[in-house]
N, C-alpha and C. Protein backbone atom coordinates (compact mmCIF):
# COMPACT_ATOMS: atom_id res chain seq x y z
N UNK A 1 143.73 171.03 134.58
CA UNK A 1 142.56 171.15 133.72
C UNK A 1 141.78 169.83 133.68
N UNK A 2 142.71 168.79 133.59
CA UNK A 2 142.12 167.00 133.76
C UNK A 2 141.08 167.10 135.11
N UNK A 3 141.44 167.39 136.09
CA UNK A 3 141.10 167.60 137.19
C UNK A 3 139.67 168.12 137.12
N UNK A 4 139.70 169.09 136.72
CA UNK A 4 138.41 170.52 136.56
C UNK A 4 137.32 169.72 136.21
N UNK A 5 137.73 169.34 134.68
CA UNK A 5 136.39 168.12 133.89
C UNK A 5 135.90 167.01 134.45
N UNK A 6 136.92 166.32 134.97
CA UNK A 6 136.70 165.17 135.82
C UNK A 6 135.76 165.36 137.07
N UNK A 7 135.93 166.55 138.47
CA UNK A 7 135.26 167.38 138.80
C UNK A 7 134.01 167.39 138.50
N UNK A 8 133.76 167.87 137.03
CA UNK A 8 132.26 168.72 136.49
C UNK A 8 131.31 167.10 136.18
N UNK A 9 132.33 166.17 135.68
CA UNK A 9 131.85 165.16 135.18
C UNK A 9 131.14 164.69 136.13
N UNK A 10 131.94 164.28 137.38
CA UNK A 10 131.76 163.28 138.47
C UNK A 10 130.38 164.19 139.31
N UNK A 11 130.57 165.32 139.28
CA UNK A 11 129.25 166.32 140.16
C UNK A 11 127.63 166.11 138.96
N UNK A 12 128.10 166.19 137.64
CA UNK A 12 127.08 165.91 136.75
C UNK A 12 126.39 164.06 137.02
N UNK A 13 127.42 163.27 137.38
CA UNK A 13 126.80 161.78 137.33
C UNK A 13 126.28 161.82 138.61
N UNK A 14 126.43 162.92 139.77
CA UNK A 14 125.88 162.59 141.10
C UNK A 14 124.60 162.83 141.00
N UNK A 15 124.78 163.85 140.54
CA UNK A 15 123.30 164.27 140.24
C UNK A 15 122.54 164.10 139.86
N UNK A 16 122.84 163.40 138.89
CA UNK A 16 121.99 162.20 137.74
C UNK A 16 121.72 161.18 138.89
N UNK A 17 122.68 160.94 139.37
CA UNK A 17 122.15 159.50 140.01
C UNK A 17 121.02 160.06 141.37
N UNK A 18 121.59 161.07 141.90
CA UNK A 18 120.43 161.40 143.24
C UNK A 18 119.10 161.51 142.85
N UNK A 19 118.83 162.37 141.31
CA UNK A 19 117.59 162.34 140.57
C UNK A 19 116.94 161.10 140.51
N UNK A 20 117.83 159.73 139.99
CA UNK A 20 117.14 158.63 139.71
C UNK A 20 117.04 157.96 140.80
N UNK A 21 117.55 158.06 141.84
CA UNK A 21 117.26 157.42 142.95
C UNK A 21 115.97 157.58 143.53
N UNK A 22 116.33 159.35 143.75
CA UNK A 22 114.53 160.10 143.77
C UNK A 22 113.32 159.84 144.00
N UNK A 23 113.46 159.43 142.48
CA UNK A 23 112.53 159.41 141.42
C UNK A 23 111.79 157.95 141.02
N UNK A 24 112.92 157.18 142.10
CA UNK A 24 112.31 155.54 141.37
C UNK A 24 110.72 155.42 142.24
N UNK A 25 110.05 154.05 141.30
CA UNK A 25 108.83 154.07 141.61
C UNK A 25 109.05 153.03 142.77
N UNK A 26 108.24 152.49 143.89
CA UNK A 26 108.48 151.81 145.13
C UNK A 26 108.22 150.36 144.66
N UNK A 27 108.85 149.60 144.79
CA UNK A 27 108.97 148.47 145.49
C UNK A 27 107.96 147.46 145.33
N UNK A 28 107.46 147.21 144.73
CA UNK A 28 106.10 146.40 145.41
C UNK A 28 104.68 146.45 144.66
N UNK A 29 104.97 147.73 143.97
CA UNK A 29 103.66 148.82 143.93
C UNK A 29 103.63 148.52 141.69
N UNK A 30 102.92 147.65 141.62
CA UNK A 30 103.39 147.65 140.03
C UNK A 30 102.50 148.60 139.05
N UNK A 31 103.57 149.52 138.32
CA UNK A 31 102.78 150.34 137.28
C UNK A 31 101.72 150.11 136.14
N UNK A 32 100.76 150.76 136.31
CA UNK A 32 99.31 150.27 135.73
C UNK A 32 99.28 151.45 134.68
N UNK A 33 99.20 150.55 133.39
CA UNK A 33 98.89 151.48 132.13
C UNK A 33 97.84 150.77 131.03
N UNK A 34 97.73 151.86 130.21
CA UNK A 34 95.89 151.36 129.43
C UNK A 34 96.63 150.19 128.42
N UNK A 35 98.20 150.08 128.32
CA UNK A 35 98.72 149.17 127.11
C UNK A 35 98.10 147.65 128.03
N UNK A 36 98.43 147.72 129.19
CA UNK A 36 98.29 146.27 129.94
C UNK A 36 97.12 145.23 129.75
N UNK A 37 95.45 146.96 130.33
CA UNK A 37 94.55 146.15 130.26
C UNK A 37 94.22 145.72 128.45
N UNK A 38 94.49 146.48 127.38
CA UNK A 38 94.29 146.13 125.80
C UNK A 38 94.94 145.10 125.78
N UNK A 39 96.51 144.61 126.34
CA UNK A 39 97.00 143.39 125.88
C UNK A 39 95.85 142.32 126.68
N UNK A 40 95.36 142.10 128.16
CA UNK A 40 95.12 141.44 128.77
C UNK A 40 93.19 141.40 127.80
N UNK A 41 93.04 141.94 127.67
CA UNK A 41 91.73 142.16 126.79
C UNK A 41 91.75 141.25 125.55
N UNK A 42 92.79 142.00 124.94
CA UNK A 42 92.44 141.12 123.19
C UNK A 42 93.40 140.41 122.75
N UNK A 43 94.75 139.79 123.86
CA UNK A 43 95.38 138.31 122.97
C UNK A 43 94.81 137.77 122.70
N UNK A 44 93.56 137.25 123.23
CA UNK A 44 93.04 135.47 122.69
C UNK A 44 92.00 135.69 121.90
N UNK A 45 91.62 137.34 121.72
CA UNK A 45 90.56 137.36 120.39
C UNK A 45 91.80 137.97 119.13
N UNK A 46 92.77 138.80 119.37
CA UNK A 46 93.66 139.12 118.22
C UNK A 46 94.67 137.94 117.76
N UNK A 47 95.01 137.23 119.04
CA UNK A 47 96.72 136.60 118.72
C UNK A 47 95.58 134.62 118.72
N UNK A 48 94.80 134.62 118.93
CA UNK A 48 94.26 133.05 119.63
C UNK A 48 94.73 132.55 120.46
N UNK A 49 95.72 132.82 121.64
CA UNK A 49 96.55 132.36 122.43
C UNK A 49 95.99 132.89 123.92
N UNK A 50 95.69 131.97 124.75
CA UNK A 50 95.89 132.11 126.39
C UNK A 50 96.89 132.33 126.78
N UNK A 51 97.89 132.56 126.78
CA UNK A 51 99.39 132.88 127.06
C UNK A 51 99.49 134.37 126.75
N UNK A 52 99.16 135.55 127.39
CA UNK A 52 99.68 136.69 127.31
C UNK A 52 100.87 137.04 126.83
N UNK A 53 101.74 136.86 127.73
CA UNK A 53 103.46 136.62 127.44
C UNK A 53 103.69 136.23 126.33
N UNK A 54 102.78 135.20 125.72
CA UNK A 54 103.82 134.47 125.01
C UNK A 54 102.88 135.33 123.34
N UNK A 55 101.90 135.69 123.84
CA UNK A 55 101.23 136.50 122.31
C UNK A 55 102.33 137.61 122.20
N UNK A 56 102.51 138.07 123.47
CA UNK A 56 103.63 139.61 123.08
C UNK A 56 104.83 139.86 122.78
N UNK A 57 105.50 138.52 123.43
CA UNK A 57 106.56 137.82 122.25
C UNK A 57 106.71 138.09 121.19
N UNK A 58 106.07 136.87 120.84
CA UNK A 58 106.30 136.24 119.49
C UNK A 58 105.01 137.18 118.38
N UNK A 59 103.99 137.76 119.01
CA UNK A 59 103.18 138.02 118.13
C UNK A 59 103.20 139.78 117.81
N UNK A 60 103.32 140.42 119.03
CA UNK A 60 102.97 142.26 119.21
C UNK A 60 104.48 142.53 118.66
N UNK A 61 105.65 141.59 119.10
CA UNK A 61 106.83 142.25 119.25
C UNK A 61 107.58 141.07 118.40
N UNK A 62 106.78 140.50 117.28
CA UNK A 62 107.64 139.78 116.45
C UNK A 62 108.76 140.14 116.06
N UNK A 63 109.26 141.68 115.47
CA UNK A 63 110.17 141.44 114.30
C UNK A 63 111.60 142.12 116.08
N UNK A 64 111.15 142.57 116.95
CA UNK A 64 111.95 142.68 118.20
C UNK A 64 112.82 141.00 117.96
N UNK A 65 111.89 140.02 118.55
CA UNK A 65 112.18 138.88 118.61
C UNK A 65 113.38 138.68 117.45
N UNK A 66 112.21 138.31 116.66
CA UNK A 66 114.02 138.30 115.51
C UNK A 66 114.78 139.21 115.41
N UNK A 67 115.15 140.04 115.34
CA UNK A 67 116.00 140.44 115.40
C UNK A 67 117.05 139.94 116.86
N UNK A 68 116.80 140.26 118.03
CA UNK A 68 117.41 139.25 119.35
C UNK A 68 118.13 138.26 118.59
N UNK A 69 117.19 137.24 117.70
CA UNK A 69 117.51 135.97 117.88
C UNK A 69 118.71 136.10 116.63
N UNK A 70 118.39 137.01 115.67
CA UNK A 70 119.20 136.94 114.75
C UNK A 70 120.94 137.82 115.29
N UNK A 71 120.76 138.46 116.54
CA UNK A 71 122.32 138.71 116.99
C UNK A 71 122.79 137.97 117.70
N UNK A 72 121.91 137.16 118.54
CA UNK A 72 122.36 135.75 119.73
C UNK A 72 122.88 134.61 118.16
N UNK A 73 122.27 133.98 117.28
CA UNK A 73 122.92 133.30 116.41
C UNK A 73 124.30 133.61 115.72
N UNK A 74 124.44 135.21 115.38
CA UNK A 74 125.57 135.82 115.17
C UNK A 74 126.65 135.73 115.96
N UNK A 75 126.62 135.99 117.06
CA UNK A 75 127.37 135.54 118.59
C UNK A 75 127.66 134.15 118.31
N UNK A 76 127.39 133.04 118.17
CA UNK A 76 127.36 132.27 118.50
C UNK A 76 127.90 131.54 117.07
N UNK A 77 128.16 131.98 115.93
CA UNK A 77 128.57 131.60 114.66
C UNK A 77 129.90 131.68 114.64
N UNK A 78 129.99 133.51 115.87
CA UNK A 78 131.56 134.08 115.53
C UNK A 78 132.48 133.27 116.57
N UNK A 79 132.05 133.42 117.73
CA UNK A 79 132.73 132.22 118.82
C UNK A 79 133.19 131.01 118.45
N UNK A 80 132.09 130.18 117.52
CA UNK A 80 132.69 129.00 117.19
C UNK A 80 133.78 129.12 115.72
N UNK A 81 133.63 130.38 115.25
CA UNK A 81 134.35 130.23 114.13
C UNK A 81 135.86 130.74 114.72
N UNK A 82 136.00 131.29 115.93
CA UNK A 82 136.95 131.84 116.44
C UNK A 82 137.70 130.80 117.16
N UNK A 83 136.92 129.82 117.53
CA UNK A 83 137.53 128.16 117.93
C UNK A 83 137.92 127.80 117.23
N UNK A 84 137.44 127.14 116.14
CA UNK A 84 137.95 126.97 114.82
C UNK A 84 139.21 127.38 114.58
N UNK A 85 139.32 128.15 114.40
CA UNK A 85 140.63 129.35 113.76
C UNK A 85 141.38 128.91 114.68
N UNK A 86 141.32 128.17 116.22
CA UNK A 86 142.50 128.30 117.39
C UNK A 86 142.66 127.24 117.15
N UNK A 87 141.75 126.13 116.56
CA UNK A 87 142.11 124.69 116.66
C UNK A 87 143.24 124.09 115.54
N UNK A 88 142.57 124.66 114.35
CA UNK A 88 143.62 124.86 113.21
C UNK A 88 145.08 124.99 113.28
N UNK A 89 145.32 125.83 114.56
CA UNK A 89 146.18 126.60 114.24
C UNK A 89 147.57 125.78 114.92
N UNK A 90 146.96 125.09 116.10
CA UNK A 90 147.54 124.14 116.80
C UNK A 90 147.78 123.08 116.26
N UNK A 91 147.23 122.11 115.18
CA UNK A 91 147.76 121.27 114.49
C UNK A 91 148.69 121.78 113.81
C-alpha cells in the first residue's frame, strides 16, 4: 500500500515538474508589466529618490522590509544566546 502512494505521489511531482518546466518563460527575454513602467515613472516624484530599487525597498515595500529585518535580528539574538548557554556551560 506504501508503495501505491508513493507511486501516485512521485507520478503527481512529475507532472508538476514537466508542467513547470513547460511553462517557464525563456532566458533572456525579461517580463514587461504596467507595475514596472508606474514604478519607473513616479519614484522620484512619489518616493524623491533616483534609485528605483532602493524607493521599492525601503519605500513601496516598507513594512516587507521590516519585517525581513525583524526575523534576520531574531536569528541572530537566538544563535548568540545559544553560544552563550554552551559557553556557560563549559566553565
Amino acid at each position: 500500500m506504501k508503495t501505491a502512494y508513493a507511486l501516485i505521489f512521485m507520478t503527481i511531482v512529475v507532472i508538476f515538474m514537466f508542467y513547470a518546466i513547460t511553462t517557464l518563460h525563456p532566458m533572456g527575454s525579461p517580463l514587461h508589466s504596467e507595475m514596472d513602467d508606474y514604478f519607473i515613472k513616479n519614484a522620484q516624484i512619489e518616493v524623491g529618490t533616483n534609485n528605483v530599487v532602493t524607493s521599492i525597498v525601503f519605500d513601496y515595500r516598507g513594512f516587507d522590509t521590516l519585517g525581513e529585518a525583524t526575523v534576520l535580528f531574531i536569528a541572530v539574538i537566538s544563535v548568540v544566546s545559544l553560544f552563550r548557554g554552551v559557553k556557560k556551560d563549559e566553565e
